[in-house]
C-alpha atoms as a PDB file:
ATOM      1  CA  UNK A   1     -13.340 -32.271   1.490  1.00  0.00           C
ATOM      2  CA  UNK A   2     -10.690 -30.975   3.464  1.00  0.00           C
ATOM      3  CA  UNK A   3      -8.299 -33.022   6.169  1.00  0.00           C
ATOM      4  CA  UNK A   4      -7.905 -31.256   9.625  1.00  0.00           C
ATOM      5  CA  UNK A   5      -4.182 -32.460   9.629  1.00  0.00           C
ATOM      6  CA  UNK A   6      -2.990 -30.636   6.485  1.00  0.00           C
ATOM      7  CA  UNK A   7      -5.146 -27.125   6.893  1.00  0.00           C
ATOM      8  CA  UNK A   8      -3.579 -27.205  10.195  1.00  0.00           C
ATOM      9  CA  UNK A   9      -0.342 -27.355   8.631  1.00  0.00           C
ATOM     10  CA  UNK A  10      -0.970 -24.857   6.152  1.00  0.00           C
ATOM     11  CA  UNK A  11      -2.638 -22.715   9.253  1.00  0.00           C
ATOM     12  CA  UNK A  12       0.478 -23.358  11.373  1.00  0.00           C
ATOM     13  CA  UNK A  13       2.695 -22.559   8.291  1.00  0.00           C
ATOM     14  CA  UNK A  14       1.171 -18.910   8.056  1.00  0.00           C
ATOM     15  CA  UNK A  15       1.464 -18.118  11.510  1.00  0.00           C
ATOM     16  CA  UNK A  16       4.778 -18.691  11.447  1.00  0.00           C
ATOM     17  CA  UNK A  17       5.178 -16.224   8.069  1.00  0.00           C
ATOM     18  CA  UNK A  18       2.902 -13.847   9.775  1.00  0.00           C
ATOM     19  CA  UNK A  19       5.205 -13.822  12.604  1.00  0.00           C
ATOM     20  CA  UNK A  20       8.856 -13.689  11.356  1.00  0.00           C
ATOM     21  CA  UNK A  21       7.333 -10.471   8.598  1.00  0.00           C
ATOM     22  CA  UNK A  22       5.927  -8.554  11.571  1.00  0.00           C
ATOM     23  CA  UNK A  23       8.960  -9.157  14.271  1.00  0.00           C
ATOM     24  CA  UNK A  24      11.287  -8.916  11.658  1.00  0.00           C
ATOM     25  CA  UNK A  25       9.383  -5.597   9.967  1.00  0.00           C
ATOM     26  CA  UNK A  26       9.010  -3.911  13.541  1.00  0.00           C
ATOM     27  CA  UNK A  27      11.916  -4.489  15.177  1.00  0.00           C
ATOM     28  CA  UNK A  28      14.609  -4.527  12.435  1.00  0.00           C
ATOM     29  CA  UNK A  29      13.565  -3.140   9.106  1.00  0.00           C
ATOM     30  CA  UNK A  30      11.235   0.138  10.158  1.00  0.00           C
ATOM     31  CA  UNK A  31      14.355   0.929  12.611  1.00  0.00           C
ATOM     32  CA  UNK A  32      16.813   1.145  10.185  1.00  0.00           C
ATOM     33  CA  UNK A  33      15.179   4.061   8.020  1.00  0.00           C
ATOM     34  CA  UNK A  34      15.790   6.147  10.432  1.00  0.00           C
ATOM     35  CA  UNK A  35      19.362   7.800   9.217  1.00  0.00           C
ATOM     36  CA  UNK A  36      19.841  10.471  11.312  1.00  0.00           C
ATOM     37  CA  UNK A  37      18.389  12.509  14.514  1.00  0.00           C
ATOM     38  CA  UNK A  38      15.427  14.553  14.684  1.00  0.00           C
ATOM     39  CA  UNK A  39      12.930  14.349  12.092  1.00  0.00           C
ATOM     40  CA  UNK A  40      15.112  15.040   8.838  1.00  0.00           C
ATOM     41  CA  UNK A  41      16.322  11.630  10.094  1.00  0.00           C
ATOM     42  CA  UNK A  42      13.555  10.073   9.378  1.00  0.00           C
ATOM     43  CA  UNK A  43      12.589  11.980   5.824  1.00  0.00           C
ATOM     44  CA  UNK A  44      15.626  11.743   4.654  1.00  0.00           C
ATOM     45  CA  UNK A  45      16.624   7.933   5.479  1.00  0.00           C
ATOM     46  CA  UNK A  46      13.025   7.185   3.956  1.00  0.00           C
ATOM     47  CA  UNK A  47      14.043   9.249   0.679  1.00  0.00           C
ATOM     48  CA  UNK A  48      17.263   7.563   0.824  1.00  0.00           C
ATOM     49  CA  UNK A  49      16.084   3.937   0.835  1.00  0.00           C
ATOM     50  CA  UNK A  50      13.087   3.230  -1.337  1.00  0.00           C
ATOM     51  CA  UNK A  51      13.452   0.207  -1.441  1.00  0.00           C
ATOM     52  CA  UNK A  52      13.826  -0.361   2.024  1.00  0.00           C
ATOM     53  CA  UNK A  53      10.506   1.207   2.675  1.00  0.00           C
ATOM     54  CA  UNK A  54       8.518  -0.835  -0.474  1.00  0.00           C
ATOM     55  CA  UNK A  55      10.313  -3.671   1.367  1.00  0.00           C
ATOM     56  CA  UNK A  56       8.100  -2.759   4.522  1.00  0.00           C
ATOM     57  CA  UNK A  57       4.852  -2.541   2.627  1.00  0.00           C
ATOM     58  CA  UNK A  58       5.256  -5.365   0.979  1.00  0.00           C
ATOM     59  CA  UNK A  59       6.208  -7.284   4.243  1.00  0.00           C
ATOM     60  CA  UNK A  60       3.096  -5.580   5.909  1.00  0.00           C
ATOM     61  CA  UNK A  61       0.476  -6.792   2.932  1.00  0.00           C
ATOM     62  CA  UNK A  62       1.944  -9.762   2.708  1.00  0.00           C
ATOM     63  CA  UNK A  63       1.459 -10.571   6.320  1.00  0.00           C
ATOM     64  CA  UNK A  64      -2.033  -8.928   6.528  1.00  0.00           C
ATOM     65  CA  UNK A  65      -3.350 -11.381   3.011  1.00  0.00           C
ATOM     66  CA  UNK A  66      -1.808 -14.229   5.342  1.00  0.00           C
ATOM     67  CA  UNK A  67      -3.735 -13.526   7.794  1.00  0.00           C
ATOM     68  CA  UNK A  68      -7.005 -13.303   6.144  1.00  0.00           C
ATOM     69  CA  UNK A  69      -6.188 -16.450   4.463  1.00  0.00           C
ATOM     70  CA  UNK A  70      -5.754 -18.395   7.723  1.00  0.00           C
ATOM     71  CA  UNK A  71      -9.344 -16.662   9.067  1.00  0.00           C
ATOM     72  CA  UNK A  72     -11.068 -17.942   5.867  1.00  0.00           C
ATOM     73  CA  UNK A  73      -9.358 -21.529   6.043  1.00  0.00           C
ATOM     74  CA  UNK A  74     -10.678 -21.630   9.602  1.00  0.00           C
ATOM     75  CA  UNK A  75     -14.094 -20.929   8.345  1.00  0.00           C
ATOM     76  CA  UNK A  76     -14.332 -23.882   6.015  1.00  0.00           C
ATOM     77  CA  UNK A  77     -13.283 -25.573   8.843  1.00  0.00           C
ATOM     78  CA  UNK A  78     -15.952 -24.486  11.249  1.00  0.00           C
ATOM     79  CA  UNK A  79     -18.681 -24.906   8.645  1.00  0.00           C
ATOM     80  CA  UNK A  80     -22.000 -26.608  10.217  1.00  0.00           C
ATOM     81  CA  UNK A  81     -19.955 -26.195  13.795  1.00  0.00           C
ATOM     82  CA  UNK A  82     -21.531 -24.843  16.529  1.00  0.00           C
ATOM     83  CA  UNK A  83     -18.458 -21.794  16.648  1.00  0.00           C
ATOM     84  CA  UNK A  84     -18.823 -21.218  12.962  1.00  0.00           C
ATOM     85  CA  UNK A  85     -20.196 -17.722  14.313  1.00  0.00           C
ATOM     86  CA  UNK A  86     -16.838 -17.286  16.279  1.00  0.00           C
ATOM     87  CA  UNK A  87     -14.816 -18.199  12.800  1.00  0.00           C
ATOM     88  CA  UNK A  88     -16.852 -15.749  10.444  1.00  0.00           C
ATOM     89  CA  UNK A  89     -16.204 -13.208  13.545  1.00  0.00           C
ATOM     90  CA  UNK A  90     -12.588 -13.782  12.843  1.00  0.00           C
ATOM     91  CA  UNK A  91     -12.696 -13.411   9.296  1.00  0.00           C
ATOM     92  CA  UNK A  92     -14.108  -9.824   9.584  1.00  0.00           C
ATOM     93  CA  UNK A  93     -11.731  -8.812  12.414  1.00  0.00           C
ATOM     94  CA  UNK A  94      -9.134  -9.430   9.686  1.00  0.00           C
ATOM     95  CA  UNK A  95     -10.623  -8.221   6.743  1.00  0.00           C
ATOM     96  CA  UNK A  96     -10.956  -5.042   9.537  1.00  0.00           C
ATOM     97  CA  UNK A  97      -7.200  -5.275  10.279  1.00  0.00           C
ATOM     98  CA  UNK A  98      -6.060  -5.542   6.783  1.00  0.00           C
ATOM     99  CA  UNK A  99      -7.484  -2.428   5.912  1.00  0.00           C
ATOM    100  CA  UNK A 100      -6.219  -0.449   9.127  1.00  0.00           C
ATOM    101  CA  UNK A 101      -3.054  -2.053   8.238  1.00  0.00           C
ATOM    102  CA  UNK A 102      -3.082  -0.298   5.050  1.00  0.00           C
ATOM    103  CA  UNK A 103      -3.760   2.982   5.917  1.00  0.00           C
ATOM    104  CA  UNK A 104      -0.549   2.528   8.895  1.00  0.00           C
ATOM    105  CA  UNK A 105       1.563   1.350   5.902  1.00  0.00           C
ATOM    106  CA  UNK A 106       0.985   4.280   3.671  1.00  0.00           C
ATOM    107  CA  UNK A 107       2.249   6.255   6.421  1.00  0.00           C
ATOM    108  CA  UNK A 108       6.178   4.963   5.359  1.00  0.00           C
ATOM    109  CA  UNK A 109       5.716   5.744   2.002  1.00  0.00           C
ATOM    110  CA  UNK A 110       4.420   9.204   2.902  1.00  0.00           C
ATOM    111  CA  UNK A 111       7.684   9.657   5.054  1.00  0.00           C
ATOM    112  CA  UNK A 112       9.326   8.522   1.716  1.00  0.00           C
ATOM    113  CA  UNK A 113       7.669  11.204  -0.156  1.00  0.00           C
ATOM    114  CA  UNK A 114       7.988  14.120   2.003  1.00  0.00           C
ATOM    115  CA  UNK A 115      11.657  13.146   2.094  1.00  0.00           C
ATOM    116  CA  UNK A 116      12.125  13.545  -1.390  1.00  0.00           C
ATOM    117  CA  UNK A 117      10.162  16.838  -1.532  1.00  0.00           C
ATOM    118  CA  UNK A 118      12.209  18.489   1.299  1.00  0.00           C
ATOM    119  CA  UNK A 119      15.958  17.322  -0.094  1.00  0.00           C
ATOM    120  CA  UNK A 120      15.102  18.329  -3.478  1.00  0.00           C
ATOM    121  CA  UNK A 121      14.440  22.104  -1.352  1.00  0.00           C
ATOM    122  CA  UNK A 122      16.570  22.277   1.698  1.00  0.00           C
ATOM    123  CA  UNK A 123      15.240  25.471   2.401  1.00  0.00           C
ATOM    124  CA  UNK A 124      11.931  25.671   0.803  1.00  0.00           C
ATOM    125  CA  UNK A 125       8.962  25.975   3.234  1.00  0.00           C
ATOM    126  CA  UNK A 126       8.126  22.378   3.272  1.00  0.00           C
ATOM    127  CA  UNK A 127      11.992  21.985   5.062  1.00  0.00           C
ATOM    128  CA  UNK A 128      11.287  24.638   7.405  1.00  0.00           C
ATOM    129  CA  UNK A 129       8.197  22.995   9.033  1.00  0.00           C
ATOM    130  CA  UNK A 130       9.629  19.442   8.708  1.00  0.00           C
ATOM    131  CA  UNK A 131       9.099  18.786  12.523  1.00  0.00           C
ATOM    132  CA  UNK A 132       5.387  19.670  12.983  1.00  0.00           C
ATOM    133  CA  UNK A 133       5.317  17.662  10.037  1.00  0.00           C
ATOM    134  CA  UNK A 134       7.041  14.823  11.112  1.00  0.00           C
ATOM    135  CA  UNK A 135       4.665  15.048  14.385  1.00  0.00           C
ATOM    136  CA  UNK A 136       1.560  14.923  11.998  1.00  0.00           C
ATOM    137  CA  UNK A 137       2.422  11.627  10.049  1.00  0.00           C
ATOM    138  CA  UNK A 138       3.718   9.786  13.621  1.00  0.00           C
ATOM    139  CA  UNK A 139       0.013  10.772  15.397  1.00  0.00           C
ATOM    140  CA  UNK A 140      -1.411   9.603  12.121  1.00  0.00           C
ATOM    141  CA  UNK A 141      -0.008   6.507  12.402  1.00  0.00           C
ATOM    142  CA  UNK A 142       0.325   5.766  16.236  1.00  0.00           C
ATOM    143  CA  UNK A 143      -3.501   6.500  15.671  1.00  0.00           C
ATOM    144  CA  UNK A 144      -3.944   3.604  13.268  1.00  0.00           C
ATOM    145  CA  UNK A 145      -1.225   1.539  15.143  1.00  0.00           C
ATOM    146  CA  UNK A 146      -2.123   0.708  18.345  1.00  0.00           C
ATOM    147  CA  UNK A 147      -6.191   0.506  17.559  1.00  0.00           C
ATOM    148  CA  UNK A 148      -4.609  -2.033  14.834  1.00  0.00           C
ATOM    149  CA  UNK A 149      -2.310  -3.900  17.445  1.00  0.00           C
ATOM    150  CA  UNK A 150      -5.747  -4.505  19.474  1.00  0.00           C
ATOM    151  CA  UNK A 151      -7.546  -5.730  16.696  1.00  0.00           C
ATOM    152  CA  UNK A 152      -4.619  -8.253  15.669  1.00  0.00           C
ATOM    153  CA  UNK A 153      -5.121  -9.307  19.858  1.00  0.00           C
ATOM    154  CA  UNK A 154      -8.611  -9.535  19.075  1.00  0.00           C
ATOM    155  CA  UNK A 155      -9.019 -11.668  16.430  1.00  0.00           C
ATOM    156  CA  UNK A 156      -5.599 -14.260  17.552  1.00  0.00           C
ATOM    157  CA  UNK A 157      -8.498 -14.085  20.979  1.00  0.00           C
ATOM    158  CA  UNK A 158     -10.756 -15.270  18.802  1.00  0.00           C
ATOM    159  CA  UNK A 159      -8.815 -18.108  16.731  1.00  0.00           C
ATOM    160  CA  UNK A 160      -7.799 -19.345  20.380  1.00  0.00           C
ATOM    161  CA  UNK A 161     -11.027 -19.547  21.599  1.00  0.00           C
ATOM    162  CA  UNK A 162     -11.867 -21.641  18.067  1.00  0.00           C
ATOM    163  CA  UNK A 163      -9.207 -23.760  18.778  1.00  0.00           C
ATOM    164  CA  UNK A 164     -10.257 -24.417  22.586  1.00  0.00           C
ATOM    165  CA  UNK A 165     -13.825 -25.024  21.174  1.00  0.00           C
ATOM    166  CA  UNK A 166     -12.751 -27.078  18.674  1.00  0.00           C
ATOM    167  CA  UNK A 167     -10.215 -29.656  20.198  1.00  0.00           C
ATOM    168  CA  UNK A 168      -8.013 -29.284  17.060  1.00  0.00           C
ATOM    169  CA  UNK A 169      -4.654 -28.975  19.277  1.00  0.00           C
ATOM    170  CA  UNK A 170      -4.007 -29.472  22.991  1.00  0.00           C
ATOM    171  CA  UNK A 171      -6.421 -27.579  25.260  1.00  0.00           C
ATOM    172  CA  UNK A 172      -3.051 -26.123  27.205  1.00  0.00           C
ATOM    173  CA  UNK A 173      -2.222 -24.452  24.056  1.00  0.00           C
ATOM    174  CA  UNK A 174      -5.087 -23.124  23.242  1.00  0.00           C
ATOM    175  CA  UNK A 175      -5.513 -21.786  27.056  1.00  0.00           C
ATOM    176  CA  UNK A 176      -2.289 -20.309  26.734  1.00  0.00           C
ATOM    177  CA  UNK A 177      -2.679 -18.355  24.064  1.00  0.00           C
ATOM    178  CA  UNK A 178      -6.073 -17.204  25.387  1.00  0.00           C
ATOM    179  CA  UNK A 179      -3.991 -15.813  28.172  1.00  0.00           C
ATOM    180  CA  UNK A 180      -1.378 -14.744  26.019  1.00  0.00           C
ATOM    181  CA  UNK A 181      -3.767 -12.523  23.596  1.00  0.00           C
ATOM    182  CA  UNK A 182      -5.640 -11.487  27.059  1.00  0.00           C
ATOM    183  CA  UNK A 183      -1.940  -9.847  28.047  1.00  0.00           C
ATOM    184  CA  UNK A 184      -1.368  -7.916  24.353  1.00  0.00           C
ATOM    185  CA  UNK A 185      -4.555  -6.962  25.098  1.00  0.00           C
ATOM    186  CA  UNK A 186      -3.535  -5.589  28.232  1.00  0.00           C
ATOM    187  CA  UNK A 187      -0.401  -4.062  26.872  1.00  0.00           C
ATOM    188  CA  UNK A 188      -1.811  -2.495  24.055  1.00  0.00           C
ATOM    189  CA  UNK A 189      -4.619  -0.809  25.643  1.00  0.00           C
ATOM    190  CA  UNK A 190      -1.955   0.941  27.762  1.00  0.00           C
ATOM    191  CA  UNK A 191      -0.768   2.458  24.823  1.00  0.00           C
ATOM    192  CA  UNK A 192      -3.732   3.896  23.861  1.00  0.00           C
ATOM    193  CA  UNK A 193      -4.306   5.161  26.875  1.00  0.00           C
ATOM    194  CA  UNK A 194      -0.700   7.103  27.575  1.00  0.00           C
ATOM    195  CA  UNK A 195       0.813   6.693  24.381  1.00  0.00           C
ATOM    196  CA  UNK A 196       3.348   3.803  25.488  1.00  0.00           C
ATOM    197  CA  UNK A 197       3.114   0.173  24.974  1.00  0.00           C
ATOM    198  CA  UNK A 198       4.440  -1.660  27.758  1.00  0.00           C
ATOM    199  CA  UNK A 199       6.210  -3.999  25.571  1.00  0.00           C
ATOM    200  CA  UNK A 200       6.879  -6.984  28.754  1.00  0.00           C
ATOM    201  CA  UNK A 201       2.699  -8.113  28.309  1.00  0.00           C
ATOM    202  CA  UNK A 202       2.926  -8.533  24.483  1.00  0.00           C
ATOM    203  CA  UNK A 203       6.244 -11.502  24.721  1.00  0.00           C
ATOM    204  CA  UNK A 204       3.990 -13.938  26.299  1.00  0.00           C
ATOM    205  CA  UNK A 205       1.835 -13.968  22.881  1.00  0.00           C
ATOM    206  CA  UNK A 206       4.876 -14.148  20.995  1.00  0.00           C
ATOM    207  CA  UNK A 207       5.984 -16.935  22.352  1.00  0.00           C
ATOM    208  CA  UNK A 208       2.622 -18.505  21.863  1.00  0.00           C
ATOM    209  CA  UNK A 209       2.244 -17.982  18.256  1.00  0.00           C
ATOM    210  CA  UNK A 210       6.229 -18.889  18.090  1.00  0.00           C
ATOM    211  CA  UNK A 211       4.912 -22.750  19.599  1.00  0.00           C
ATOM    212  CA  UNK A 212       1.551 -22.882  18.122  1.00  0.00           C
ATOM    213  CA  UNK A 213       2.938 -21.914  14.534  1.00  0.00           C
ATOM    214  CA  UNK A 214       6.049 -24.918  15.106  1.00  0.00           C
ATOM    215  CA  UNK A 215       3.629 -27.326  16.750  1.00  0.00           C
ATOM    216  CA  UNK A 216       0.702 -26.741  13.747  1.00  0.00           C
ATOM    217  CA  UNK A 217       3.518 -27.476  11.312  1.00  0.00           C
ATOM    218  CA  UNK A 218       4.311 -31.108  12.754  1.00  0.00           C
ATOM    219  CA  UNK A 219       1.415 -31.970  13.677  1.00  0.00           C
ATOM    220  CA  UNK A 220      -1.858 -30.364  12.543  1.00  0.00           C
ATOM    221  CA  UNK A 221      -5.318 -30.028  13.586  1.00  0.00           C
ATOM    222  CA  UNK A 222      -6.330 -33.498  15.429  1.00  0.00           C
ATOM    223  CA  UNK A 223      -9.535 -34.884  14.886  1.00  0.00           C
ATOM    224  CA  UNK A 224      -9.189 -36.728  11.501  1.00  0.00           C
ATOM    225  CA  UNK A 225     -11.549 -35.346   8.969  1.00  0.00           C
ATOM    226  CA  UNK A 226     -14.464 -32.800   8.686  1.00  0.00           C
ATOM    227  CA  UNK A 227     -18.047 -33.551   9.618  1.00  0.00           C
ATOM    228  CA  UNK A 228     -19.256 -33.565   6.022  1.00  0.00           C
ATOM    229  CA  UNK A 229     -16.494 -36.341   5.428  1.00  0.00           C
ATOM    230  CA  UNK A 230     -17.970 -38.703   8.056  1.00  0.00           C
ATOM    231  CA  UNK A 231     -21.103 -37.745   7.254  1.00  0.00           C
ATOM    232  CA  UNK A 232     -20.966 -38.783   4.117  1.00  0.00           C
ATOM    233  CA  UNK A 233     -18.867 -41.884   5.256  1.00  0.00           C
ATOM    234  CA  UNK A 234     -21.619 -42.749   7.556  1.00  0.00           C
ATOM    235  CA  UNK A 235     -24.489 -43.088   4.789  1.00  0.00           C
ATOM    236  CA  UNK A 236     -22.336 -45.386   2.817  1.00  0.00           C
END
């Protein structure tokens, strides 16, 4: 059997993991291969830093097995529930996301690779056409990135509307990070539509997930134990 108050924990626990890898990938680690302007910038800070780009991927996997963890934790959960549905939902919008997210990943160590193949000829062919190139690989992965980004908003819609359903924290959380994930949503789909996120709708979700990972982690899920726990309690 499994008690509400630890899995929440352990739920609360990886959102918090999930978080700091993908703030602290996006907005400080994937910045600083960039050594240079222009695209040889790019190729040749990725060539430079292998391990700084393995450090990405790794960050990236990690954070996408989290997250498919916490969908099939909230499954067992939900088991015999009348939003079971909703959780088995979630699970394959991350088993979904896991897999874009691997494909967007593989677009670093590409970078990394071309990198390598135009320093080791500065003025081979491959050099020469290093901008339409460069252009290639960043469609290739905006095209994977943002469609990813709205399946991450998705699925946290999803594990919100589980968690309103479910009474396992305070119905003001889960409200707000209904409204929260409706935002990303929002902001995301902007970038799809012109190419640029606007980056002021996706804070309110981080700030969510900032409060529900904290407040998971001291207190849990409420509600005691699972149905087949009382159940079987009950025919004692």
């Amino acid at each position: 059997m499994t008690d509400l108050t630890s899995s929440g924990r352990w739920i609360g626990a990886g959102i918090l993991l999930g978080y700091a890898f993908d703030i602290g990938s996006n907005f400080y680690l994937q910045p600083m291969i960039r050594t240079g302007d222009g695209p040889m910038g790019l190729f040749a800070g990725a060539s430079s830093q292998p391990g700084l780009v393995s450090l990405i991927v790794l960050m990236g996997m990690v954070s996408g097995i989290v997250s498919v963890a916490i969908a099939a934790l909230v499954c067992q959960l939900s088991l015999a529930k009348p939003f079971a549905w909703l959780a088995f939902l979630l699970l394959a919008l991350r088993a979904a996301s896991f897999g874009m997210g691997g494909g967007e990943l593989a677009s670093y160590q590409l970078f990394r690779s071309l990198g390598d193949a135009m320093l080791a000829a500065p003025h081979g062919a491959l050099a020469g056409l290093a901008e339409p190139v460069w252009s290639l690989v960043t469609l290739q992965r905006d095209g994977l990135h943002y469609p990813h980004l709205l399946l991450g908003g998705t699925g946290a819609l999803i594990l919100y509307a589980i968690l309103l359903r479910s009474g396992w924290v305070p119905r003001w959380l889960a409200i707000a990070g209904l409204l929260a994930t409706a935002s990303q949503m929002t902001g995301v789909f902007t970038g799809i539509l012109n190419g640029e996120v606007l980056f002021q709708f996706l804070v309110p979700l981080a700030l969510v997930q900032l409060i529900a990972g904290l407040w998971l982690v001291a207190r849990g899920f409420s509600g005691g134990m699972l149905p087949e726990r009382i159940k079987f309690q009950e025919n004692q």
